[in-house]
C-alpha atoms as a PDB file:
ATOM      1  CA  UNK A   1       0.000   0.000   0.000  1.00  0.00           C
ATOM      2  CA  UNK A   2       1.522   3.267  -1.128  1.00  0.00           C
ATOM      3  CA  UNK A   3       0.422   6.621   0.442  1.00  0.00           C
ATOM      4  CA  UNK A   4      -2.676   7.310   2.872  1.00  0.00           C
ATOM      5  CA  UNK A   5      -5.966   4.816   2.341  1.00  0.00           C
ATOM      6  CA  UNK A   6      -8.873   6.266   0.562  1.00  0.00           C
ATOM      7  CA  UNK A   7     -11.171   4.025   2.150  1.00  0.00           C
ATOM      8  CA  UNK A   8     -11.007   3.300   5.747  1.00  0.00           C
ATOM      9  CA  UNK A   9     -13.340   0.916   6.401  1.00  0.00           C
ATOM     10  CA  UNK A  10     -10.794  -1.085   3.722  1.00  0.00           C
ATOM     11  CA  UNK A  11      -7.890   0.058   5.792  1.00  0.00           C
ATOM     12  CA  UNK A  12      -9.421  -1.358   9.124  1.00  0.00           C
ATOM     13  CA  UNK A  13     -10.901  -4.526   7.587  1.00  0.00           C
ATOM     14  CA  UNK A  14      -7.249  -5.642   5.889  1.00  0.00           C
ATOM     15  CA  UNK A  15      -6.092  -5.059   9.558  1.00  0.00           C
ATOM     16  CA  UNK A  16      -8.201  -7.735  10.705  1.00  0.00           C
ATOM     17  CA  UNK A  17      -6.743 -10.682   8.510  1.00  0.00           C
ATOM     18  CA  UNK A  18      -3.619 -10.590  10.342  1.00  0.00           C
ATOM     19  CA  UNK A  19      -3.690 -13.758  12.126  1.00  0.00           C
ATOM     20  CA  UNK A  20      -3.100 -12.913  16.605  1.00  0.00           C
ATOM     21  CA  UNK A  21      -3.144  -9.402  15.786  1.00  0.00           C
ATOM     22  CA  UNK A  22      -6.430  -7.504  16.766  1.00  0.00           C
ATOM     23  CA  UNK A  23      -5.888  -3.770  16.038  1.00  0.00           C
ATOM     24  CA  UNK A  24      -7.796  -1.016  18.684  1.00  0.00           C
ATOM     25  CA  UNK A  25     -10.028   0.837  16.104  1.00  0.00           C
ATOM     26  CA  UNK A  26     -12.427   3.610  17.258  1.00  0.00           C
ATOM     27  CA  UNK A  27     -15.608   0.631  17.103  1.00  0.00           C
ATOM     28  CA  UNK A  28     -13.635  -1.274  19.408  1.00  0.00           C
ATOM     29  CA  UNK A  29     -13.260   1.674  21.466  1.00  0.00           C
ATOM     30  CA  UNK A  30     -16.371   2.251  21.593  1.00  0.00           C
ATOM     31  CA  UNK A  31     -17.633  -1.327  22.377  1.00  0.00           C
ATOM     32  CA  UNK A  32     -15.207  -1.295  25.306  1.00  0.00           C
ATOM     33  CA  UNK A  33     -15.742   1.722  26.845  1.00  0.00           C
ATOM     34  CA  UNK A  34     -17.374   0.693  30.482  1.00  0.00           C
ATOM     35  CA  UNK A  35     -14.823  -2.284  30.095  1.00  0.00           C
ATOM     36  CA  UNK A  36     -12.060  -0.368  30.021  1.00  0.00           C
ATOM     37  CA  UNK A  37     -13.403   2.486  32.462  1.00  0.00           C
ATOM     38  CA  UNK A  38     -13.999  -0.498  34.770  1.00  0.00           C
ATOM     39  CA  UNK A  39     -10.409  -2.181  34.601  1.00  0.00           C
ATOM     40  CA  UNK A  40      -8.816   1.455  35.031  1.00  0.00           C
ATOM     41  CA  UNK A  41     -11.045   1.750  37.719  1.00  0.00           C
ATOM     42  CA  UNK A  42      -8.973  -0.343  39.336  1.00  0.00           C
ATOM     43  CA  UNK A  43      -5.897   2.067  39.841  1.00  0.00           C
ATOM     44  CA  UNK A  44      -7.529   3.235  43.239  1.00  0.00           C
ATOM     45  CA  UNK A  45      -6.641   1.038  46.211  1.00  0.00           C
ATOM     46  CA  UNK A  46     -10.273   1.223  47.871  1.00  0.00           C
ATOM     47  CA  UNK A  47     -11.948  -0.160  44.174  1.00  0.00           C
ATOM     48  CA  UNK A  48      -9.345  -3.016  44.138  1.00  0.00           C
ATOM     49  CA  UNK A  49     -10.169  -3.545  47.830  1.00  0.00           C
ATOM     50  CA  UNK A  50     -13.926  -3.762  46.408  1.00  0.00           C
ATOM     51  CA  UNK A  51     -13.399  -5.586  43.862  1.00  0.00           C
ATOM     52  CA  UNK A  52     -11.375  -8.024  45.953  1.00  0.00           C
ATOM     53  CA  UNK A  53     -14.123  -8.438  48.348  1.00  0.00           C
ATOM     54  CA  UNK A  54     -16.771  -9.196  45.896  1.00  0.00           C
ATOM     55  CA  UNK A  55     -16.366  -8.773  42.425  1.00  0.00           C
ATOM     56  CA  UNK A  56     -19.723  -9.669  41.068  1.00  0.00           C
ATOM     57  CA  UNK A  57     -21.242  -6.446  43.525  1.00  0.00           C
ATOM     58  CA  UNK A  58     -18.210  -4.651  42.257  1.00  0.00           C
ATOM     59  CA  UNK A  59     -18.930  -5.426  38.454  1.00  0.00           C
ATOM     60  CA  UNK A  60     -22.535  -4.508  39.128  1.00  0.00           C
ATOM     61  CA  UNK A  61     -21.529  -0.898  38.987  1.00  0.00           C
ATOM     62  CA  UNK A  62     -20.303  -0.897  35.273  1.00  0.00           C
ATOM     63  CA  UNK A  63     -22.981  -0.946  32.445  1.00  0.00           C
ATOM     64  CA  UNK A  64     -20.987  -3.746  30.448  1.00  0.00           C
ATOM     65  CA  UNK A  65     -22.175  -6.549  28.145  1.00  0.00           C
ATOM     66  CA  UNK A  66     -22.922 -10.280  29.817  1.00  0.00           C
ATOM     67  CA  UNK A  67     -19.738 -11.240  27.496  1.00  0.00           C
ATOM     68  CA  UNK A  68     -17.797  -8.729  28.557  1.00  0.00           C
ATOM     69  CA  UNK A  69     -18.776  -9.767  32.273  1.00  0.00           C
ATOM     70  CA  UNK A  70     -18.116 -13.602  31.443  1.00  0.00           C
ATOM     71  CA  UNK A  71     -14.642 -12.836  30.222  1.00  0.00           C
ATOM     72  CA  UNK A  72     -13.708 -10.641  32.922  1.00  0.00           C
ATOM     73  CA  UNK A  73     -14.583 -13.585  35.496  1.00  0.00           C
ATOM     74  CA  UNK A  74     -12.760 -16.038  33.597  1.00  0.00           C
ATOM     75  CA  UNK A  75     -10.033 -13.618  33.108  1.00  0.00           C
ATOM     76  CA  UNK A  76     -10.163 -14.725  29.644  1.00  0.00           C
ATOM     77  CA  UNK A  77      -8.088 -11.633  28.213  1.00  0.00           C
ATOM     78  CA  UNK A  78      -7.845 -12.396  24.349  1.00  0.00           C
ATOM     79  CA  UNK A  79     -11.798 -12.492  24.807  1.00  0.00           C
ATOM     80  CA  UNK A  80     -11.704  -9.018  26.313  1.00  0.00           C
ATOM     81  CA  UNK A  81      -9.458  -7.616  23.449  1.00  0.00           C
ATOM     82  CA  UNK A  82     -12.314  -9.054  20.965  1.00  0.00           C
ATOM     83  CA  UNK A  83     -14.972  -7.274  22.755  1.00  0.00           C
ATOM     84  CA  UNK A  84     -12.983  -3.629  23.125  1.00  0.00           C
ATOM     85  CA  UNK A  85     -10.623  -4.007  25.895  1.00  0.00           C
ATOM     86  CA  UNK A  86      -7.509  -2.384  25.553  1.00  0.00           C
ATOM     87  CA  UNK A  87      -4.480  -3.885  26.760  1.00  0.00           C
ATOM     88  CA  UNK A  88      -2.895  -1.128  28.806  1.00  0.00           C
ATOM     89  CA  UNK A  89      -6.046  -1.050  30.530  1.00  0.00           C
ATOM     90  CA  UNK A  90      -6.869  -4.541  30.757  1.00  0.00           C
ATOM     91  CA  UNK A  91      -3.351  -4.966  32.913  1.00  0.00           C
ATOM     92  CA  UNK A  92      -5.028  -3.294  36.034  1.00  0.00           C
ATOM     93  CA  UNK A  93      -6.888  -6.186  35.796  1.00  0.00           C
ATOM     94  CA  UNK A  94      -4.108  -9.125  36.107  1.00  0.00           C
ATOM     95  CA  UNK A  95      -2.159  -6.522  38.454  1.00  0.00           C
ATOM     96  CA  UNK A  96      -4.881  -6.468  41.046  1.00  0.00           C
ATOM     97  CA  UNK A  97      -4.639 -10.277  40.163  1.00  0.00           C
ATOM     98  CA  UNK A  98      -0.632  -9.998  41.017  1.00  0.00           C
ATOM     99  CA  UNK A  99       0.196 -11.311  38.188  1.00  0.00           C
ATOM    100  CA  UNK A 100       2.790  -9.559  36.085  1.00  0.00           C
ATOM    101  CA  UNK A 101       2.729  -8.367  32.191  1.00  0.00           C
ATOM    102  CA  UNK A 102       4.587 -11.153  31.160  1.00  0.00           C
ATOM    103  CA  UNK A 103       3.010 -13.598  32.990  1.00  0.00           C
ATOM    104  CA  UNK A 104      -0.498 -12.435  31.738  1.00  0.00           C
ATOM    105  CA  UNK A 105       0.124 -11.949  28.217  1.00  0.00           C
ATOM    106  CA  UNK A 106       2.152 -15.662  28.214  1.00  0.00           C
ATOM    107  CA  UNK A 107      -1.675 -16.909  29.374  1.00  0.00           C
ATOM    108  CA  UNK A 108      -3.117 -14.983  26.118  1.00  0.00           C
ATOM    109  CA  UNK A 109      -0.283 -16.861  24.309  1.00  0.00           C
ATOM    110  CA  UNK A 110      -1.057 -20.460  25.388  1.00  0.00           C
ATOM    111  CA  UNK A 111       2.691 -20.691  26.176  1.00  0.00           C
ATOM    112  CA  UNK A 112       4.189 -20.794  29.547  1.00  0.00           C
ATOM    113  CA  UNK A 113       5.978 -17.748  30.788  1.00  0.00           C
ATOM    114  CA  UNK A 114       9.430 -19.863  30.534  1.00  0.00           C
ATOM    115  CA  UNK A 115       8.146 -19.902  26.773  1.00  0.00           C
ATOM    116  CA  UNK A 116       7.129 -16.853  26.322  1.00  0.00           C
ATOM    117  CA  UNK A 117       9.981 -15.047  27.987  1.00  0.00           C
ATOM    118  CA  UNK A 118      12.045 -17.586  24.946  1.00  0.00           C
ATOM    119  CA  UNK A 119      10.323 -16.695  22.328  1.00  0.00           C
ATOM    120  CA  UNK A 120      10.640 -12.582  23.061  1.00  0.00           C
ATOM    121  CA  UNK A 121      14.233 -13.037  23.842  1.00  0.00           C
ATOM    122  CA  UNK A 122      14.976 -14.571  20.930  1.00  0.00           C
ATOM    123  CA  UNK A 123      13.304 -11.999  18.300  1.00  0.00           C
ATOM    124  CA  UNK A 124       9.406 -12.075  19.410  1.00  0.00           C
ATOM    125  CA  UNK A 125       6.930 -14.576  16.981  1.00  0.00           C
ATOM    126  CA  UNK A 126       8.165 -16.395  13.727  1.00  0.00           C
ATOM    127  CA  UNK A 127       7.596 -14.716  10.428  1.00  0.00           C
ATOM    128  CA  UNK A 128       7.170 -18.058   9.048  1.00  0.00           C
ATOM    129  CA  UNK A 129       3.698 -19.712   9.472  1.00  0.00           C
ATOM    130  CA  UNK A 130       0.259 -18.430   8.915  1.00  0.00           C
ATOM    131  CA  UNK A 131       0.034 -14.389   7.690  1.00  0.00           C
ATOM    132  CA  UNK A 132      -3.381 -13.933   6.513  1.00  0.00           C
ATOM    133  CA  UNK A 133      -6.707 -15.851   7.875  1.00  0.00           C
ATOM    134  CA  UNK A 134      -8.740 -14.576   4.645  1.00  0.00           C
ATOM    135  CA  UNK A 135      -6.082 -16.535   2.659  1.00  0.00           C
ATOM    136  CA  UNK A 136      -5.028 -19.035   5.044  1.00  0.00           C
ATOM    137  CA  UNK A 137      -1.017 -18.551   3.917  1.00  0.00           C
END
């Protein structure tokens, strides 16, 4: 592609063939907007104290979807990325959880951290393998 798109919707859509990649587009913004408000809610010491207490009376105070709720009880993260979390947010999540960057995105990875931690160390994910889920190459 040579120079700015004419058609975004185009632009966006080509960005969703890339196979692990989901890119943080203004409708996924959108979609996650009490999701996200909610996990950087989470930054103040009484709301994780809340939230530790009970989280399904803390969750009760965000307006979100009953599969954004799902996910964020089953700490299923690359669910929550599909349904407008953002990741920088999202971590407040699986920091209240003590768990560290690494450790959470290894979980979104299916490798273990040991793994992971390889794989990033030696250059980050293969070029080689699948590139594009439209044309499964």
């Amino acid at each position: 592609m040579t120079g700015a798109p004419h058609d975004i919707q185009a632009y966006l859509a080509e960005l969703e063939d890339i196979p692990g990649t989901l890119v943080f587009t203004a409708a996924r913004a959108r979609a996650g907007y009490h999701l996200n408000q909610f996990a950087m809610s989470l930054m103040d010491p009484d709301n994780r104290s809340r939230w530790k207490a009970d989280e399904e009376a803390y969750l009760a105070d965000f307006p979100m979807s009953d599969d954004q709720r799902a996910a964020v009880r089953a700490r299923d993260y690359n669910r929550l990325l599909e349904l407008g979390g953002n990741i920088y947010f999202l971590s407040k999540i699986f920091a209240t959880d003590g768990l560290s960057f690494v450790e959470a995105v290894a979980t979104m990875t299916g490798a273990s951290v040991d793994e992971y931690r390889a794989m990033m160390s030696a250059g980050g994910r293969s070029p080689d393998g699948l590139r594009s889920k439209r044309e499964g190459r």
